[in-house]
Protein backbone atom coordinates (compact mmCIF):
# COMPACT_ATOMS: atom_id res chain seq x y z
CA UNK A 1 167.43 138.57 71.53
CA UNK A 2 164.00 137.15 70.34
CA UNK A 3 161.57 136.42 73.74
CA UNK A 4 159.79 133.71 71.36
CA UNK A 5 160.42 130.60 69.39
CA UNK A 6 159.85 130.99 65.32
CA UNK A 7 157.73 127.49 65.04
CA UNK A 8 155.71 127.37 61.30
CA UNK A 9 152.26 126.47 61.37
CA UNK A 10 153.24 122.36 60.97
CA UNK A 11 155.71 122.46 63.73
CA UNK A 12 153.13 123.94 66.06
CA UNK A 13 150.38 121.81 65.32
CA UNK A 14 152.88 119.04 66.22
CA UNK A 15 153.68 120.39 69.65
CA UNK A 16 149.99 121.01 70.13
CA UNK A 17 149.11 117.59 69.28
CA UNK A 18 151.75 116.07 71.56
CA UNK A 19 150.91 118.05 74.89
CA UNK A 20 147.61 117.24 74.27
CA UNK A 21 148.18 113.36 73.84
CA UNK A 22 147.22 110.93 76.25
CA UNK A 23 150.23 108.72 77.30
CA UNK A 24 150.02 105.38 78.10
CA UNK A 25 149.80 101.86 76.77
CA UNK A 26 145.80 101.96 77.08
CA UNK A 27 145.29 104.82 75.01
CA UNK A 28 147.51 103.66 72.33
CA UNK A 29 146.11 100.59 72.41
CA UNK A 30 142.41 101.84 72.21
CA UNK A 31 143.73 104.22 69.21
CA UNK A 32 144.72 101.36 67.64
CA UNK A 33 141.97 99.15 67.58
CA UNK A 34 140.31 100.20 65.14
CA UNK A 35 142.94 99.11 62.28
CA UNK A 36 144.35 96.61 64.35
CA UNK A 37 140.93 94.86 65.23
CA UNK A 38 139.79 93.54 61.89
CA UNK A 39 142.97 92.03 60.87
CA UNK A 40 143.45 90.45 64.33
CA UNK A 41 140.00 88.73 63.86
CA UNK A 42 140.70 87.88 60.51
CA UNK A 43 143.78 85.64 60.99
CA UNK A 44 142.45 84.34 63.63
CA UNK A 45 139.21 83.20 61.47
CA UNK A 46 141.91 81.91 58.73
CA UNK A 47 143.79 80.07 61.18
CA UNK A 48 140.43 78.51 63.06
CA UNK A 49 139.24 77.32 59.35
CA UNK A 50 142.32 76.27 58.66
CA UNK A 51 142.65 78.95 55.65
CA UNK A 52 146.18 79.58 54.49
CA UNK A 53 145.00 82.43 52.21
CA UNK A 54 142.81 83.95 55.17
CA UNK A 55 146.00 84.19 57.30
CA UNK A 56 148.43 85.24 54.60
CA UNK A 57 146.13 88.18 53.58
CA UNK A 58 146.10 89.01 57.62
CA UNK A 59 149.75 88.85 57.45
CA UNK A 60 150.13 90.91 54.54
CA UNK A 61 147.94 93.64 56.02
CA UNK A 62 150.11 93.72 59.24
CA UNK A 63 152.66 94.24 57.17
CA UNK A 64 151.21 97.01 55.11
CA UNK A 65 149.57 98.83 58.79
CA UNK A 66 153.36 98.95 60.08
CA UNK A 67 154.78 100.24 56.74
CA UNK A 68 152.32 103.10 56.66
CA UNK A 69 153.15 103.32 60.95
CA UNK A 70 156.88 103.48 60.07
CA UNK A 71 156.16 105.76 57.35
CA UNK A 72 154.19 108.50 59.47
CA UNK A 73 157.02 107.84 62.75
CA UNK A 74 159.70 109.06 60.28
CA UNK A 75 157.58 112.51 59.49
CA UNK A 76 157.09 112.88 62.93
CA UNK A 77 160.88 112.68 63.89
CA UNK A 78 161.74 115.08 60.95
CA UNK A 79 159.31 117.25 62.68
CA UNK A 80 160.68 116.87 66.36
CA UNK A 81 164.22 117.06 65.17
CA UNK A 82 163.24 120.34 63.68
CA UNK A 83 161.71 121.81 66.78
CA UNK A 84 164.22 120.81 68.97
CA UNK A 85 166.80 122.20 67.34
CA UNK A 86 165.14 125.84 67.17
CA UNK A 87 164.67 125.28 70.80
CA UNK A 88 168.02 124.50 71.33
CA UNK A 89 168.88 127.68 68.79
CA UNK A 90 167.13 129.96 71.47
CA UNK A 91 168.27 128.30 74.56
CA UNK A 92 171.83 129.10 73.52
CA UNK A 93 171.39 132.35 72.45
CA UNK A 94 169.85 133.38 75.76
CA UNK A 95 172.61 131.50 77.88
CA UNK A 96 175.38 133.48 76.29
CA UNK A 97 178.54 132.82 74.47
CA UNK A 98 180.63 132.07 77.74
CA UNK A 99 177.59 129.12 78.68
CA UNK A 100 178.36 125.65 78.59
CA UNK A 101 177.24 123.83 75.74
CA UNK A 102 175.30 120.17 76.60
């Protein structure tokens, strides 16, 4: 009965990354500032001049930044879904066959 989990490189960095994260809606918001900011400013400049194409190219950027958001959330989840089931794996096999399951 292995004493350790079997994480790869990837799935390590991962669990690195998220003990070391800051939780918190100030720190997300700060971290996203910097791609949220610009866009933000320019809709609002579109919509103060009265610029349809101003705020439609804000729009469509919005729309791109969550795309590429939903696109990294669903390589994270493959990656926590991955983890959690070797941990699960390992908890198991230490509690025994006559454990019961959750």
């Amino acid at each position: 009965m292995p004493d350790t989990i079997e994480l790869t490189e990837e799935e390590r960095s991962y669990v690195a990354q998220g003990a070391a994260a800051k939780a918190g809606f100030v720190p997300a918001l700060l971290g996203w500032l910097p791609y949220l900011g610009p866009v933000v400013l320019f809709g609002a400049y579109g919509v103060a001049i009265r610029d349809l194409t101003a705020v439609a190219l804000a729009f469509a950027c919005l729309v791109g930044l969550n795309l590429w958001w939903l696109h990294g959330q669903s390589r994270s989840a493959a990656l926590f879904r991955t983890v959690c089931a070797k941990i699960q794996a390992a908890a198991s096999s230490r509690a025994g066959p006559d454990a019961p399951s959750a």
